[in-house]
PDB file of N, CA and C in Angstrom:
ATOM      1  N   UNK A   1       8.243  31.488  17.450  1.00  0.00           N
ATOM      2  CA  UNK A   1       9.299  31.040  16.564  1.00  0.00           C
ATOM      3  C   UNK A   1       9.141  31.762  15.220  1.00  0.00           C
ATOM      4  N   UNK A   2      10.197  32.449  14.580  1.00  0.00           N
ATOM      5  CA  UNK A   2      10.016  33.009  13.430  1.00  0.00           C
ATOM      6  C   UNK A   2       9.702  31.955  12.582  1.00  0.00           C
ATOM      7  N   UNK A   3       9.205  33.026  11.023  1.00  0.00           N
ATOM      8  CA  UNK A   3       8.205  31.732  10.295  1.00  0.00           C
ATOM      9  C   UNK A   3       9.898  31.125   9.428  1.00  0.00           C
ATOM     10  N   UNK A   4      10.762  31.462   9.343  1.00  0.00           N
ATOM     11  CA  UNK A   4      12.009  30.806   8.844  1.00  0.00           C
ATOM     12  C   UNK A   4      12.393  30.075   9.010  1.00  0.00           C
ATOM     13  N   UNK A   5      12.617  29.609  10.779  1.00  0.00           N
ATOM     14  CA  UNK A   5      13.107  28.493  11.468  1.00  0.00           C
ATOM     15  C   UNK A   5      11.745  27.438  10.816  1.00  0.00           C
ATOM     16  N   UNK A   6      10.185  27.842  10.442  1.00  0.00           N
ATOM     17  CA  UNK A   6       8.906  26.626  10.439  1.00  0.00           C
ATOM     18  C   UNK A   6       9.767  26.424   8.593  1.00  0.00           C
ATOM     19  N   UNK A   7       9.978  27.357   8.191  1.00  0.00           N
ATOM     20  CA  UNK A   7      10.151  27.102   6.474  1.00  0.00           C
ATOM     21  C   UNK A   7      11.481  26.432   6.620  1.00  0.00           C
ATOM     22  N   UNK A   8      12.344  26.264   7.555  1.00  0.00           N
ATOM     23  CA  UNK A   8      13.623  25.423   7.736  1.00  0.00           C
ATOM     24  C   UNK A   8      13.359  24.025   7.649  1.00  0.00           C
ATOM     25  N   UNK A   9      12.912  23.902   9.200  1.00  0.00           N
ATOM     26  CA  UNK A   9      12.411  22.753   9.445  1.00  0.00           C
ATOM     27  C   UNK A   9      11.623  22.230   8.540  1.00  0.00           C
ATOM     28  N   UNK A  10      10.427  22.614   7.532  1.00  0.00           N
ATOM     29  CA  UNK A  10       9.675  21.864   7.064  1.00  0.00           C
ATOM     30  C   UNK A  10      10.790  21.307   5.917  1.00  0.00           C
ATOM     31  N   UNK A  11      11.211  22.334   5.372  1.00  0.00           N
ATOM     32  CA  UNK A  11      12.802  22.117   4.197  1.00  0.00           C
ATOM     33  C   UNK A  11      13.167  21.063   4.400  1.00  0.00           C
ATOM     34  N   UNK A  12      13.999  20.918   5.531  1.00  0.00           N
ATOM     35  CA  UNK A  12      14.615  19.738   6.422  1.00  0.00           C
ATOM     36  C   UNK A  12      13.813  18.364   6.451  1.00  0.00           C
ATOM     37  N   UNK A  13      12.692  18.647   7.063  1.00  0.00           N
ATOM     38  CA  UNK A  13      11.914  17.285   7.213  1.00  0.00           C
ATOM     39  C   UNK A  13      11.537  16.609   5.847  1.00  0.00           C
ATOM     40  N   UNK A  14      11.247  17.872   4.806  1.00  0.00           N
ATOM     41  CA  UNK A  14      10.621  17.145   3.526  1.00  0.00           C
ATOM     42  C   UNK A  14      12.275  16.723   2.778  1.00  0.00           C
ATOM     43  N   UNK A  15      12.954  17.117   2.762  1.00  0.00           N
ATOM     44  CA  UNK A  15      14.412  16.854   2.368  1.00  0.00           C
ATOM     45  C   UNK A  15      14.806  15.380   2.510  1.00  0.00           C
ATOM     46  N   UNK A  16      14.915  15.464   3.770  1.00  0.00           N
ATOM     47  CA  UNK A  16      15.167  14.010   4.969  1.00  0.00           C
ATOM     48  C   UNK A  16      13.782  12.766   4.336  1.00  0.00           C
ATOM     49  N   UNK A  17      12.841  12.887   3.876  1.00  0.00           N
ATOM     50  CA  UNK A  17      11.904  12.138   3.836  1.00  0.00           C
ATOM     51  C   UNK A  17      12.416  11.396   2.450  1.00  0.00           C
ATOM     52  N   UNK A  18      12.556  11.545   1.746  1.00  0.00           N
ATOM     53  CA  UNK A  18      12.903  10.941   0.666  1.00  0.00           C
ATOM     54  C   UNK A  18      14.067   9.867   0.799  1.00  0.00           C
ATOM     55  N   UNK A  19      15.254  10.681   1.348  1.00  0.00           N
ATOM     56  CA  UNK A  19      16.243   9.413   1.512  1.00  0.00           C
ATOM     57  C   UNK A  19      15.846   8.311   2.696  1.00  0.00           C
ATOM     58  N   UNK A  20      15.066   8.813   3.621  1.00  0.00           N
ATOM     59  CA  UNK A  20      14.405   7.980   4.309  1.00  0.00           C
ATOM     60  C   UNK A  20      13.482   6.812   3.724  1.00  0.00           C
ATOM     61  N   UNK A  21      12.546   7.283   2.792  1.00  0.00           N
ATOM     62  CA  UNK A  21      11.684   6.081   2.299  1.00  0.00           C
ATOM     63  C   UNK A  21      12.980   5.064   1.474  1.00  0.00           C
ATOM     64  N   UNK A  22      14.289   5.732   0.692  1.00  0.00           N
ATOM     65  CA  UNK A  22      14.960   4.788  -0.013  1.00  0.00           C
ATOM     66  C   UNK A  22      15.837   3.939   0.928  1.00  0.00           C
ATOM     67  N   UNK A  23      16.139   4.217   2.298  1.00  0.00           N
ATOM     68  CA  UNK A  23      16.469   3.272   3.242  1.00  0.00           C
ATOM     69  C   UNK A  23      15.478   2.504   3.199  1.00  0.00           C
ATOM     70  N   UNK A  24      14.408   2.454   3.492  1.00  0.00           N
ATOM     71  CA  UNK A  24      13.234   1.898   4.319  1.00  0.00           C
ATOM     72  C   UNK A  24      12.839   0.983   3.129  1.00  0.00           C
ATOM     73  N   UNK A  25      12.997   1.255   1.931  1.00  0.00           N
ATOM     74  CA  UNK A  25      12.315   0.107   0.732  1.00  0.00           C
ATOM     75  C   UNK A  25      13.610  -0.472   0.795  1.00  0.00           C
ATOM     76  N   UNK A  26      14.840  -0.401   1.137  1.00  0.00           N
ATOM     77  CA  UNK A  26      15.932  -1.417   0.770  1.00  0.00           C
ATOM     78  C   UNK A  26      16.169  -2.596   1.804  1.00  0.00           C
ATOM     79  N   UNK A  27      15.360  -2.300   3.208  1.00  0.00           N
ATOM     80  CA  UNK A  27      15.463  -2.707   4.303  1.00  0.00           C
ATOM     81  C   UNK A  27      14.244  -4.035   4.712  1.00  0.00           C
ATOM     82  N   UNK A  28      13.197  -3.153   3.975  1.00  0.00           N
ATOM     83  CA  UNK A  28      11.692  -4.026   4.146  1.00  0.00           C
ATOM     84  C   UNK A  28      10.718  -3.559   2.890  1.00  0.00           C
ATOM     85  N   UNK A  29       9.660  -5.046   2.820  1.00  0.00           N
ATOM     86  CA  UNK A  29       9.144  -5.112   1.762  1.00  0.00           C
ATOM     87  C   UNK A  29       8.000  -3.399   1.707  1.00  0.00           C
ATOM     88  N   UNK A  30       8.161  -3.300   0.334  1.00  0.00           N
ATOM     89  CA  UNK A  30       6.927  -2.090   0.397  1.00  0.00           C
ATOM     90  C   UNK A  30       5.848  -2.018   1.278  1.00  0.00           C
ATOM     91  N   UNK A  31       5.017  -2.915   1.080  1.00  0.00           N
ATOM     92  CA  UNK A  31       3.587  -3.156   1.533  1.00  0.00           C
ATOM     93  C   UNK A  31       3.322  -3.017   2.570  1.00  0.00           C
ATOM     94  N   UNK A  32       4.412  -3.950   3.283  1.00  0.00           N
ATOM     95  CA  UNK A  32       5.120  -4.038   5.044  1.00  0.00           C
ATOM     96  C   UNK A  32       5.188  -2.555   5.860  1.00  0.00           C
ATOM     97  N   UNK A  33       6.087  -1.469   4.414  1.00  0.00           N
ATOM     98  CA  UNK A  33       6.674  -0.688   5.116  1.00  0.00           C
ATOM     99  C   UNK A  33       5.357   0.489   4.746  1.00  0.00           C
ATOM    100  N   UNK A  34       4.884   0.891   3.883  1.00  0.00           N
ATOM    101  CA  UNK A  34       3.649   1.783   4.082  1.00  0.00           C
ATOM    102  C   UNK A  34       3.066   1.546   5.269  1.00  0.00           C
ATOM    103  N   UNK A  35       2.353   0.589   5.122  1.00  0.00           N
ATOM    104  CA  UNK A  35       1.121  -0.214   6.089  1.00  0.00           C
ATOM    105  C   UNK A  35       1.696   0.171   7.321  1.00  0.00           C
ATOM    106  N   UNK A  36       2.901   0.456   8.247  1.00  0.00           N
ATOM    107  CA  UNK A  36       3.526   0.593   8.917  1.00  0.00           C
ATOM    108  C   UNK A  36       3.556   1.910   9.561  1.00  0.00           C
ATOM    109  N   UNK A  37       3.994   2.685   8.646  1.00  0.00           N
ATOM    110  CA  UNK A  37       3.890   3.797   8.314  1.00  0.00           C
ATOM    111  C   UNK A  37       2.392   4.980   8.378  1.00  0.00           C
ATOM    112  N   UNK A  38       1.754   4.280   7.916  1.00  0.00           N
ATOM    113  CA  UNK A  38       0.360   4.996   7.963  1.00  0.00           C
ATOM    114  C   UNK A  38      -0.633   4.412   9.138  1.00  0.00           C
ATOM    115  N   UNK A  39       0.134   3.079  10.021  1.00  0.00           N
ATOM    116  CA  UNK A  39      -0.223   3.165  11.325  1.00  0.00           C
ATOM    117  C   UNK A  39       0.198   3.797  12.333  1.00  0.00           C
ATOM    118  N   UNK A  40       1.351   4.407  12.584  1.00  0.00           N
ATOM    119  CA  UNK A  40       2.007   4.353  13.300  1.00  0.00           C
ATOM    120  C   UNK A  40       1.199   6.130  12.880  1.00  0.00           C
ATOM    121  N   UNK A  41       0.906   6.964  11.702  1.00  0.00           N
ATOM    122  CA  UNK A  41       0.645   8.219  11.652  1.00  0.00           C
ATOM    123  C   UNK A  41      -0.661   8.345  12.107  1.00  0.00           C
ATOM    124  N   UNK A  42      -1.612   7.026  12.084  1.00  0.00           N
ATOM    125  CA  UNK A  42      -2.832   7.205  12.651  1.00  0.00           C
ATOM    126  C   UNK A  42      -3.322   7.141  14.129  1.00  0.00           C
ATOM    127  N   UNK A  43      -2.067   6.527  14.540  1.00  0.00           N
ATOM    128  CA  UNK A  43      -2.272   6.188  16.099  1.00  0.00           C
ATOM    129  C   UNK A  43      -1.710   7.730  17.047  1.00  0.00           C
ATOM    130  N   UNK A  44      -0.260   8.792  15.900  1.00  0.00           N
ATOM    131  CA  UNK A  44      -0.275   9.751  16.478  1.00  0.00           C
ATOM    132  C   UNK A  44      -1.229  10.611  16.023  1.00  0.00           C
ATOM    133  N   UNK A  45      -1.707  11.050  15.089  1.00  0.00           N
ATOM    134  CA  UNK A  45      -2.763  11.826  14.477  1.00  0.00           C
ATOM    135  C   UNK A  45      -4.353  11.832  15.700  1.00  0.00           C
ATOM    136  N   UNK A  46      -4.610  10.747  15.910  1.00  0.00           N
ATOM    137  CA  UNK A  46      -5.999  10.008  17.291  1.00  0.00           C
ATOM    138  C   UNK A  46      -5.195  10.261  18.438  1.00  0.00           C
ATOM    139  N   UNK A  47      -4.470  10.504  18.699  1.00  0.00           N
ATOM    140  CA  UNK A  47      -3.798  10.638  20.329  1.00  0.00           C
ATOM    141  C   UNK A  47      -3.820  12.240  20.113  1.00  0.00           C
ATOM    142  N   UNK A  48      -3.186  12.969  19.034  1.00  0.00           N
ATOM    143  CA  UNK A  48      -3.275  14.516  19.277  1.00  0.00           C
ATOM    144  C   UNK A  48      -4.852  15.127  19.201  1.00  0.00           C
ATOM    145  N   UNK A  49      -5.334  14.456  17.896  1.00  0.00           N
ATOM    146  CA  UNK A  49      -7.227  15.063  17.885  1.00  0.00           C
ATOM    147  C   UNK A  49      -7.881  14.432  19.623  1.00  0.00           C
ATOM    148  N   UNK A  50      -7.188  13.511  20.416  1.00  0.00           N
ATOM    149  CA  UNK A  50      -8.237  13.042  21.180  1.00  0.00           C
ATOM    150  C   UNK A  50      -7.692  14.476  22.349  1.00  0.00           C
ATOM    151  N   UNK A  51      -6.478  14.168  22.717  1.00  0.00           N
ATOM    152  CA  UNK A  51      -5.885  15.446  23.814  1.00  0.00           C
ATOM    153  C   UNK A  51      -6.299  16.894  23.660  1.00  0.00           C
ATOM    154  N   UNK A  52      -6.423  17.346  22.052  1.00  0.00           N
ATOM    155  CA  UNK A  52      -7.276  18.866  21.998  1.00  0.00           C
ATOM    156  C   UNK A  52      -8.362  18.425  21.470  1.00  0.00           C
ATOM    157  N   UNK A  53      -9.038  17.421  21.998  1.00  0.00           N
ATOM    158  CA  UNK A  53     -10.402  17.364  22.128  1.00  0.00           C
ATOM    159  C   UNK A  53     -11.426  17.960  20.949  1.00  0.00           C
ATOM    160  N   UNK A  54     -10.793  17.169  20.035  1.00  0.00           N
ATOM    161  CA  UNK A  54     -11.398  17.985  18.889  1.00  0.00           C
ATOM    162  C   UNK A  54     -11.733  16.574  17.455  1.00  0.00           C
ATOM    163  N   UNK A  55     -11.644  15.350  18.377  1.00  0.00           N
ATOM    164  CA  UNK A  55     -12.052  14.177  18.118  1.00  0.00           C
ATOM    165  C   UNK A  55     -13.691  14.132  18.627  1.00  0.00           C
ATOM    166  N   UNK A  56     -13.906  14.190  16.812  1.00  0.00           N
ATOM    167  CA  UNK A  56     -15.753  14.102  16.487  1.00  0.00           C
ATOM    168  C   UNK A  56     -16.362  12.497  16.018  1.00  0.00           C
ATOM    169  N   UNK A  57     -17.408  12.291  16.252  1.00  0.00           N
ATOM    170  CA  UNK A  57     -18.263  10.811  15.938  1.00  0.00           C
ATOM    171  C   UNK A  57     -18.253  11.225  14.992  1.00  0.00           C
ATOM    172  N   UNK A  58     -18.360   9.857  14.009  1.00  0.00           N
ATOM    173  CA  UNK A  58     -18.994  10.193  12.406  1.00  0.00           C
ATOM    174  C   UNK A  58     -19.960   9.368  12.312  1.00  0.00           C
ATOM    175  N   UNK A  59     -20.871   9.242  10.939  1.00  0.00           N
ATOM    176  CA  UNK A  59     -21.608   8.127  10.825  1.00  0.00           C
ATOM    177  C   UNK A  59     -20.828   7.519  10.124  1.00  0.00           C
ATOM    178  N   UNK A  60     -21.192   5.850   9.904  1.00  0.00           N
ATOM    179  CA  UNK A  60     -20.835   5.458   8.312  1.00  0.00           C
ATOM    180  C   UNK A  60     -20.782   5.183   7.661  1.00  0.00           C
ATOM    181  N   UNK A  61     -21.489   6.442   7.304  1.00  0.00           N
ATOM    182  CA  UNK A  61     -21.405   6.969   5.745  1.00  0.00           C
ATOM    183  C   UNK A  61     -19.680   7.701   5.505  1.00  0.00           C
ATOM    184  N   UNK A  62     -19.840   8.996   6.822  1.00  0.00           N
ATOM    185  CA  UNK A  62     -18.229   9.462   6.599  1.00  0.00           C
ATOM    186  C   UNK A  62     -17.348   8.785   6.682  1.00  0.00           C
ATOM    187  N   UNK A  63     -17.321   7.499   7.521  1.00  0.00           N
ATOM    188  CA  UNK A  63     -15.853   6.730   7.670  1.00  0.00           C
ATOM    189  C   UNK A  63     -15.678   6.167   6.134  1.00  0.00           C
ATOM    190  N   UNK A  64     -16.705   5.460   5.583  1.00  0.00           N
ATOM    191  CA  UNK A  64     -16.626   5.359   4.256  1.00  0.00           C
ATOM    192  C   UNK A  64     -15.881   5.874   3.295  1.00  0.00           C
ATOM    193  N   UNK A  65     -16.254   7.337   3.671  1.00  0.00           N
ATOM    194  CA  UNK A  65     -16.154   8.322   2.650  1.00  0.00           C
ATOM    195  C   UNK A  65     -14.419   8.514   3.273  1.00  0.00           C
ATOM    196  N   UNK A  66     -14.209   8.354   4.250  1.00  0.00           N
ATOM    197  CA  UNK A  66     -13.076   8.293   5.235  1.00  0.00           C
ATOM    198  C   UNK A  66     -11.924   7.359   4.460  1.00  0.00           C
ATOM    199  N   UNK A  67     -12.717   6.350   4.417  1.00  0.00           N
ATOM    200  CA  UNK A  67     -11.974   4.929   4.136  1.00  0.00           C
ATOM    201  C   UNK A  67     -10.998   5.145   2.665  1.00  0.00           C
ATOM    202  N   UNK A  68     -12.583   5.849   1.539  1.00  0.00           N
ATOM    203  CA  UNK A  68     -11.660   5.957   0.476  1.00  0.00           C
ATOM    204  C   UNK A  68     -11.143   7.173   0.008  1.00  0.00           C
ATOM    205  N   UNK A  69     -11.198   7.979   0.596  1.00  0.00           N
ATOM    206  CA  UNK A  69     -10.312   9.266   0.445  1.00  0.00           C
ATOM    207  C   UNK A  69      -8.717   8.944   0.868  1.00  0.00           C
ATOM    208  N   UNK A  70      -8.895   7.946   2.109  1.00  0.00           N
ATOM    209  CA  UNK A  70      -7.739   7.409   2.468  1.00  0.00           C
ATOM    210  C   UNK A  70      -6.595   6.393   1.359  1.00  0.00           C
ATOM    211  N   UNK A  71      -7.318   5.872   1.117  1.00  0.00           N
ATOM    212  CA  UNK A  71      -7.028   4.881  -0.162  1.00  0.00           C
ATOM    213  C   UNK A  71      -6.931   5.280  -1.296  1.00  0.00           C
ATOM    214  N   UNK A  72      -7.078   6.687  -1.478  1.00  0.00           N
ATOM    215  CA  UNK A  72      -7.040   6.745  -3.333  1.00  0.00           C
ATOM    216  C   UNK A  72      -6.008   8.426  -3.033  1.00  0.00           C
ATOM    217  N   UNK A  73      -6.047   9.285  -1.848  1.00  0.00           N
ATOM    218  CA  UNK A  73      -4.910   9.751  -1.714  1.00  0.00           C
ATOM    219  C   UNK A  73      -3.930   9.596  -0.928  1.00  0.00           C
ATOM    220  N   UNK A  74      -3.533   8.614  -0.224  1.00  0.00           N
ATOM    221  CA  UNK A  74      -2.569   8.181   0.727  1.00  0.00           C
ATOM    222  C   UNK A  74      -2.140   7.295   0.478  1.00  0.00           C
ATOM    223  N   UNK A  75      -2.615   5.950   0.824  1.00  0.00           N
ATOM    224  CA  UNK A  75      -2.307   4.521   0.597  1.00  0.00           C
ATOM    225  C   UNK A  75      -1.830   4.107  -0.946  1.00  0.00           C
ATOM    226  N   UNK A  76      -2.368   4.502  -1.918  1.00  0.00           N
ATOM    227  CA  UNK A  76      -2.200   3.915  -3.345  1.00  0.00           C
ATOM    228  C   UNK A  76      -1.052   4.618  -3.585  1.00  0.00           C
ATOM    229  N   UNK A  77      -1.396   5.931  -3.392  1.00  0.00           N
ATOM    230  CA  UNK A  77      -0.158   7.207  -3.625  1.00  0.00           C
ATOM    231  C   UNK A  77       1.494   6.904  -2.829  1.00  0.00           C
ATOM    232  N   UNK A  78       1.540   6.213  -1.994  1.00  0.00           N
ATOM    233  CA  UNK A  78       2.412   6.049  -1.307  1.00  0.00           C
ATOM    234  C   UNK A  78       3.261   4.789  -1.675  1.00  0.00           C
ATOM    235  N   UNK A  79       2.014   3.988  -1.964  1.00  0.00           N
ATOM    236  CA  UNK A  79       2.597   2.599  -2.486  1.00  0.00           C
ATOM    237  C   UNK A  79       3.138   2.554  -3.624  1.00  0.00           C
ATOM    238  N   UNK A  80       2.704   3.341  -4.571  1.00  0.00           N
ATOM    239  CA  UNK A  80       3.384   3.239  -6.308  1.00  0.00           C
ATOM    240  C   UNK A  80       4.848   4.247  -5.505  1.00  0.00           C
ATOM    241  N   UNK A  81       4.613   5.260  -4.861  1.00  0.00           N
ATOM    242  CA  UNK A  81       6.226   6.218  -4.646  1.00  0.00           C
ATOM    243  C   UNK A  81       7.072   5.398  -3.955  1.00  0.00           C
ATOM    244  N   UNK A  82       6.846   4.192  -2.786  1.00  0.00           N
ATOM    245  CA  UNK A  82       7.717   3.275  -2.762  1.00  0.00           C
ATOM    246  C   UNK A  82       8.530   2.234  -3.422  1.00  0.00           C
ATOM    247  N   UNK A  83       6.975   2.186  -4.510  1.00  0.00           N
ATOM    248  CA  UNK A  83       7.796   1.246  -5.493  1.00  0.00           C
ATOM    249  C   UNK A  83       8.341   1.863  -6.425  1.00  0.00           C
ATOM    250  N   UNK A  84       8.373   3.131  -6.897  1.00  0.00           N
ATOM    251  CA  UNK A  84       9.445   3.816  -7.564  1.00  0.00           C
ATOM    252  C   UNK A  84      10.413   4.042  -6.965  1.00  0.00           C
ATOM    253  N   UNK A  85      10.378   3.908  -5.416  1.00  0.00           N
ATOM    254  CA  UNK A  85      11.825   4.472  -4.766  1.00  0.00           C
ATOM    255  C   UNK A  85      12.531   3.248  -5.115  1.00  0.00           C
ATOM    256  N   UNK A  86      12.316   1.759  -5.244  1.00  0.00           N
ATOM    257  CA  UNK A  86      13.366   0.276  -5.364  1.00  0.00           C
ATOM    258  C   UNK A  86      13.892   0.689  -6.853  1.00  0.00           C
ATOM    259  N   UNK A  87      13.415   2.058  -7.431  1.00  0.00           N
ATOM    260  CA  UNK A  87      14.649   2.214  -8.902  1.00  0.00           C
ATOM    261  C   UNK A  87      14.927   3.348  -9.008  1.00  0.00           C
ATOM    262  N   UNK A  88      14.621   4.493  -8.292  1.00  0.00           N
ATOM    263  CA  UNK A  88      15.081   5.687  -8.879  1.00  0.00           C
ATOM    264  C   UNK A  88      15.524   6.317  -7.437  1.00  0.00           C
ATOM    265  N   UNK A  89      16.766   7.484  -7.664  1.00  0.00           N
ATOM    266  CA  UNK A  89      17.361   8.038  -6.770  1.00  0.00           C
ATOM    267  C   UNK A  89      16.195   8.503  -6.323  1.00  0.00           C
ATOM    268  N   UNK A  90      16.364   9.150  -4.835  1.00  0.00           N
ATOM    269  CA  UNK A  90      15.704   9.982  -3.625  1.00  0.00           C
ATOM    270  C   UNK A  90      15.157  10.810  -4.399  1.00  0.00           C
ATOM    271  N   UNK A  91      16.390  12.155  -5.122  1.00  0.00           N
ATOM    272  CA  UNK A  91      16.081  13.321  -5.474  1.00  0.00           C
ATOM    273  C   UNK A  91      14.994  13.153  -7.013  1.00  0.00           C
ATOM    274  N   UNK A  92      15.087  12.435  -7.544  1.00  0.00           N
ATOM    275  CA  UNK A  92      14.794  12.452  -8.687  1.00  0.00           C
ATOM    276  C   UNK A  92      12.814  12.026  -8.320  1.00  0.00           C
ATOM    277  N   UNK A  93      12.716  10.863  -6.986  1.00  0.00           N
ATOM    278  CA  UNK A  93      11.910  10.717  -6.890  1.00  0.00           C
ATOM    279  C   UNK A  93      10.948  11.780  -5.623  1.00  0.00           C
ATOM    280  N   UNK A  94      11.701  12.795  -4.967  1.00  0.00           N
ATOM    281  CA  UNK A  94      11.158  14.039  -4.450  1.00  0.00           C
ATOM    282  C   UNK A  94      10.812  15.013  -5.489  1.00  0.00           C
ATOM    283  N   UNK A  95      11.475  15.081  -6.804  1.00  0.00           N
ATOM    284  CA  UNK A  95      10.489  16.649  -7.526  1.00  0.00           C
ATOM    285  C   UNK A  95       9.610  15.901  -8.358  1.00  0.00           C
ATOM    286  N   UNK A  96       9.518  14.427  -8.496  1.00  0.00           N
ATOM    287  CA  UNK A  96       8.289  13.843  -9.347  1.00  0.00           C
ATOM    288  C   UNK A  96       7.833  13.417  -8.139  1.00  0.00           C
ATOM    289  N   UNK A  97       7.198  13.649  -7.326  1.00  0.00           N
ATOM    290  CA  UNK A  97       6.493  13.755  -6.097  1.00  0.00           C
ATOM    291  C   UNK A  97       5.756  15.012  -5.954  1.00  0.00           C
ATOM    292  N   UNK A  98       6.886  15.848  -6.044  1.00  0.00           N
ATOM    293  CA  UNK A  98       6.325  17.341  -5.747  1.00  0.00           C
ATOM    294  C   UNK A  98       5.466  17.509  -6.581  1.00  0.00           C
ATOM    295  N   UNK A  99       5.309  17.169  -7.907  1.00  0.00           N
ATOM    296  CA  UNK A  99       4.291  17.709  -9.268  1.00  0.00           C
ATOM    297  C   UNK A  99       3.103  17.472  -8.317  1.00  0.00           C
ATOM    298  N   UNK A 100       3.322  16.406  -7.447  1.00  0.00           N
ATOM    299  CA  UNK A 100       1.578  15.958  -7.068  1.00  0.00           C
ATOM    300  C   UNK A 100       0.950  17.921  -6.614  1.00  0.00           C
ATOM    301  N   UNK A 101       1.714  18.462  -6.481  1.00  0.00           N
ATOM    302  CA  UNK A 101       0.931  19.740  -5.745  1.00  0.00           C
ATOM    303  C   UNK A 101       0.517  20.875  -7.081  1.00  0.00           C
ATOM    304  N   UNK A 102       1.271  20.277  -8.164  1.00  0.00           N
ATOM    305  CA  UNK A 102       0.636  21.202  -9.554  1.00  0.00           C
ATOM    306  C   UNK A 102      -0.630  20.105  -9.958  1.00  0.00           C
ATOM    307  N   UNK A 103      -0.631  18.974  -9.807  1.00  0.00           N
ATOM    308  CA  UNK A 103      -1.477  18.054 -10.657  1.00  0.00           C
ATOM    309  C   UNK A 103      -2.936  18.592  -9.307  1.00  0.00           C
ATOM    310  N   UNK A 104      -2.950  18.859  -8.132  1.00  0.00           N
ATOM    311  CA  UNK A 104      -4.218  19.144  -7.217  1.00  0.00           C
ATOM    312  C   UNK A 104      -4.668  20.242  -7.504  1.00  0.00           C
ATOM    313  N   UNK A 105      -3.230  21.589  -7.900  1.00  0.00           N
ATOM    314  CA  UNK A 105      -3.727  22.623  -8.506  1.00  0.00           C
ATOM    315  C   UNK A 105      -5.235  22.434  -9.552  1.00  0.00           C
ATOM    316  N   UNK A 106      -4.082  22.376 -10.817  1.00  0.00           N
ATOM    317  CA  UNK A 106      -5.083  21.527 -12.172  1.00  0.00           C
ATOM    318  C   UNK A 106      -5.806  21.244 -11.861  1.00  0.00           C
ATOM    319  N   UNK A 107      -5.909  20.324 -11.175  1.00  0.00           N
ATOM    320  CA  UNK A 107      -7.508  19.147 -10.990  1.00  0.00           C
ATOM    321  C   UNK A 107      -8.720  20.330 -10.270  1.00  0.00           C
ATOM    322  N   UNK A 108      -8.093  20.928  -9.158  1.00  0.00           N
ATOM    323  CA  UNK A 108      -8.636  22.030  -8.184  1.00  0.00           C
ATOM    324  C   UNK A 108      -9.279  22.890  -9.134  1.00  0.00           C
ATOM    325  N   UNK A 109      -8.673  23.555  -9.763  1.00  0.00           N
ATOM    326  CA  UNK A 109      -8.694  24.351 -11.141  1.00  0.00           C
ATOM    327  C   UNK A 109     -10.513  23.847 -12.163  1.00  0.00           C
TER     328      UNK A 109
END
């Protein structure tokens, strides 16, 4: 597949994601709808690592380390952008989203 149709589609999907979360907070409570959300990505995420076999033991210590990497970039991060989606348009809340990839720069930096 040319890399245009992958830079389409990703366009598309990240496009589509935004007005999606502002359905989804008008429909059901935040908390409800993350929590939901980040199961439903963990149960496909463990079904693809288990099929290419590339699902490793940890100790834990890593799930730990697992636990709050999860929680301080996913879960928290997701939950304040839902609750900004119950006041601000889609678009407005996709390019103050996007900064998150200059603020990892910086920090990276």
């Amino acid at each position: 597949m040319p890399i245009s149709v992958h830079y389409g589609l990703t366009v598309l999907i990240w496009g589509l994601t935004w007005t999606a979360i502002r359905l989804q907070v008008e429909a059901a409570p935040v908390d409800i709808s993350v929590f939901y959300r980040f199961v439903m990505a963990s149960v496909v995420a463990l079904l693809v690592v288990t099929l290419v076999r590339r699902l490793e033991k940890l100790t834990l210590k890593q799930h730990g380390w697992l636990v709050l990497q999860g929680a301080t970039l996913y879960s928290i991060n997701f939950l304040l952008i839902y609750r900004a989606a119950e006041s601000m348009t889609s678009g407005l809340l996709a390019v103050v989203f996007s900064l998150a990839a200059l603020f990892n720069a910086l920090n990276g930096w």
